[in-house]
Protein backbone atom coordinates (compact mmCIF):
# COMPACT_ATOMS: atom_id res chain seq x y z
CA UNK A 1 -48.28 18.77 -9.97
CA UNK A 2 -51.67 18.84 -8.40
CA UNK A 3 -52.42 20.55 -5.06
CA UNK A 4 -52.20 17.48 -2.89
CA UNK A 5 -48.64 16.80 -4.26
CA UNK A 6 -47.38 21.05 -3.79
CA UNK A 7 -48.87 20.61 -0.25
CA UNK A 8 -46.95 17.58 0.36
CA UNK A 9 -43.65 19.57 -1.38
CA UNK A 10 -44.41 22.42 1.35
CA UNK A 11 -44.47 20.32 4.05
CA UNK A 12 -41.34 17.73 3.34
CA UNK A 13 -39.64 21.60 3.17
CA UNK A 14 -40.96 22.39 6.41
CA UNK A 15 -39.73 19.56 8.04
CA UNK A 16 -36.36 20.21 8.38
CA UNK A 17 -34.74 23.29 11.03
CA UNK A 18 -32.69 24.53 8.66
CA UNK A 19 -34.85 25.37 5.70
CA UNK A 20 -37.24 26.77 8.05
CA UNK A 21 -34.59 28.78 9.73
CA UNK A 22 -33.34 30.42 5.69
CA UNK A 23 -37.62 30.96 5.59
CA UNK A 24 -37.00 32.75 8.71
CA UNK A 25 -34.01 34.76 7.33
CA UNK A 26 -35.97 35.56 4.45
CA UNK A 27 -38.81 37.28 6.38
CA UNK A 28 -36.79 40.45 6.11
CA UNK A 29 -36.15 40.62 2.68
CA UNK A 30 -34.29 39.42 -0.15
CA UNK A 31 -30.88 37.29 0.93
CA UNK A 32 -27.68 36.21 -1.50
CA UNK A 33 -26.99 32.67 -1.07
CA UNK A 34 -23.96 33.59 0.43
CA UNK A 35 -25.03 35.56 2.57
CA UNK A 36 -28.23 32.75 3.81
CA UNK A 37 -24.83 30.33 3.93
CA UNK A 38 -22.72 32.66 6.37
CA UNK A 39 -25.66 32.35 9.01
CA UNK A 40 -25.25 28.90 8.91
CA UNK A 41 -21.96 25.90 10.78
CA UNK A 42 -22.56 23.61 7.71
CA UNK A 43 -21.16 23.93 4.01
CA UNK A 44 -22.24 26.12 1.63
CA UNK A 45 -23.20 23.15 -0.99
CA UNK A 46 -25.59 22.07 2.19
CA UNK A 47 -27.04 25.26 2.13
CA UNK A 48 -27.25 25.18 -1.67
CA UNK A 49 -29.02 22.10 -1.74
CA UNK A 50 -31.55 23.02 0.80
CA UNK A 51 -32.17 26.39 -0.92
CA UNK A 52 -33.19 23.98 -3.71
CA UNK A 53 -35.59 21.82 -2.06
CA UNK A 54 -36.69 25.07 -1.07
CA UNK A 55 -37.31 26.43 -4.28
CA UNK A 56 -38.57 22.94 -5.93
CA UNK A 57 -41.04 23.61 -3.18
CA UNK A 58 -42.46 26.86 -4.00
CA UNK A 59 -40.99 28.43 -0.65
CA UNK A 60 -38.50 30.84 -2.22
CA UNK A 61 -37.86 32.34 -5.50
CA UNK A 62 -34.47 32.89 -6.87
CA UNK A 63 -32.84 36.29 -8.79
CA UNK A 64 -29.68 36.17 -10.33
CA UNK A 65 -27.50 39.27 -10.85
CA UNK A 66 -23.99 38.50 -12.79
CA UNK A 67 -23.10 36.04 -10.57
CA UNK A 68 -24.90 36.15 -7.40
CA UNK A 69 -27.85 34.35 -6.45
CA UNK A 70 -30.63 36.08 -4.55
CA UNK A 71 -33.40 34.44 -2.57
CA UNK A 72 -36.59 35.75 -1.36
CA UNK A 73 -39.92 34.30 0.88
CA UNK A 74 -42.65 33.22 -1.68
CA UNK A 75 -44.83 34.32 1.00
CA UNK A 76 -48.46 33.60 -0.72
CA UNK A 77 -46.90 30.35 -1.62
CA UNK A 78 -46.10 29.11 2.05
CA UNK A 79 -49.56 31.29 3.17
CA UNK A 80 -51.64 29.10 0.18
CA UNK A 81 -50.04 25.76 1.56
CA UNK A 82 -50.24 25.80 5.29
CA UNK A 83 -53.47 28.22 4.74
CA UNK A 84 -55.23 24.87 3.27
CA UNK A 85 -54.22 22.50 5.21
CA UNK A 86 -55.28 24.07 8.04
CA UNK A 87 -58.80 25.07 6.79
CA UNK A 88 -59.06 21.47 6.64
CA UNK A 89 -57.94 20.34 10.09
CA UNK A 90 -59.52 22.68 12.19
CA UNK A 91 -61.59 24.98 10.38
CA UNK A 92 -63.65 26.49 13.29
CA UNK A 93 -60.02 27.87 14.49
CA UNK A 94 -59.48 29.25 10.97
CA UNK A 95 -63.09 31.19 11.21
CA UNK A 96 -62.38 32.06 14.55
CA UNK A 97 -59.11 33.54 13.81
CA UNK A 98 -60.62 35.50 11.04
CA UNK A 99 -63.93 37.17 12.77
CA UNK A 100 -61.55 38.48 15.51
CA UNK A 101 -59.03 39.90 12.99
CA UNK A 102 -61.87 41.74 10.93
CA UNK A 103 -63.54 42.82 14.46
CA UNK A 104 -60.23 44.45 15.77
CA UNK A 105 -59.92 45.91 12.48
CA UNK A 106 -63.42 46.96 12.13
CA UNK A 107 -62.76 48.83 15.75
CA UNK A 108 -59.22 50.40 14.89
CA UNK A 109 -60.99 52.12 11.82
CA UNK A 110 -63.95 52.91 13.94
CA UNK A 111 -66.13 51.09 11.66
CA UNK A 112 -68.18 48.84 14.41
């Protein structure tokens, strides 16, 4: 799969609440599916199948252990993805954004 098709993998993923709300969950750490199901009103096989297209995506790895499933953020993934697109887009935002991060950094460590 070349880059244009991951990126468009990534962002079918995005699109929907749900899987972005389980990439939300995942921001604190590793999950078992049932545990990412038990935050959710909907079945678990819904939540199985969007931990999939997850997955198929890039957005999460999986870790079994006996017979649990455990999920966790691929965070470079989802950085790499939305990272290109939007040094495509708007790339003076993307320059911008870094120059201030490296000059508040520069000036916490009393390097400027």
């Amino acid at each position: 799969m070349g880059k244009t098709d991951e990126e468009a993998s990534a962002f079918r993923a995005l699109a929907d609440p749900t899987r972005r709300q389980i990439l939300e969950d995942l921001r604190g750490g590793e999950l078992a599916a049932g545990e990412i199901a038990g935050r959710f009103a909907i079945s678990a096989p819904s939540i199985s199948r969007h931990l999939g297209v997850l997955k198929g995506a890039g957005l999460v790895t999986e870790r079994r252990d006996g017979n649990r499933i455990f999920y966790s953020l691929a965070e470079d993934r989802l950085a790499t993805s939305i990272g290109r697109f939007l040094s495509a887009v708007c790339p003076e935002q993307i320059v911008l954004r870094h120059t201030t991060w490296r000059s508040a950094t520069e000036t916490e460590g009393g390097t400027s």
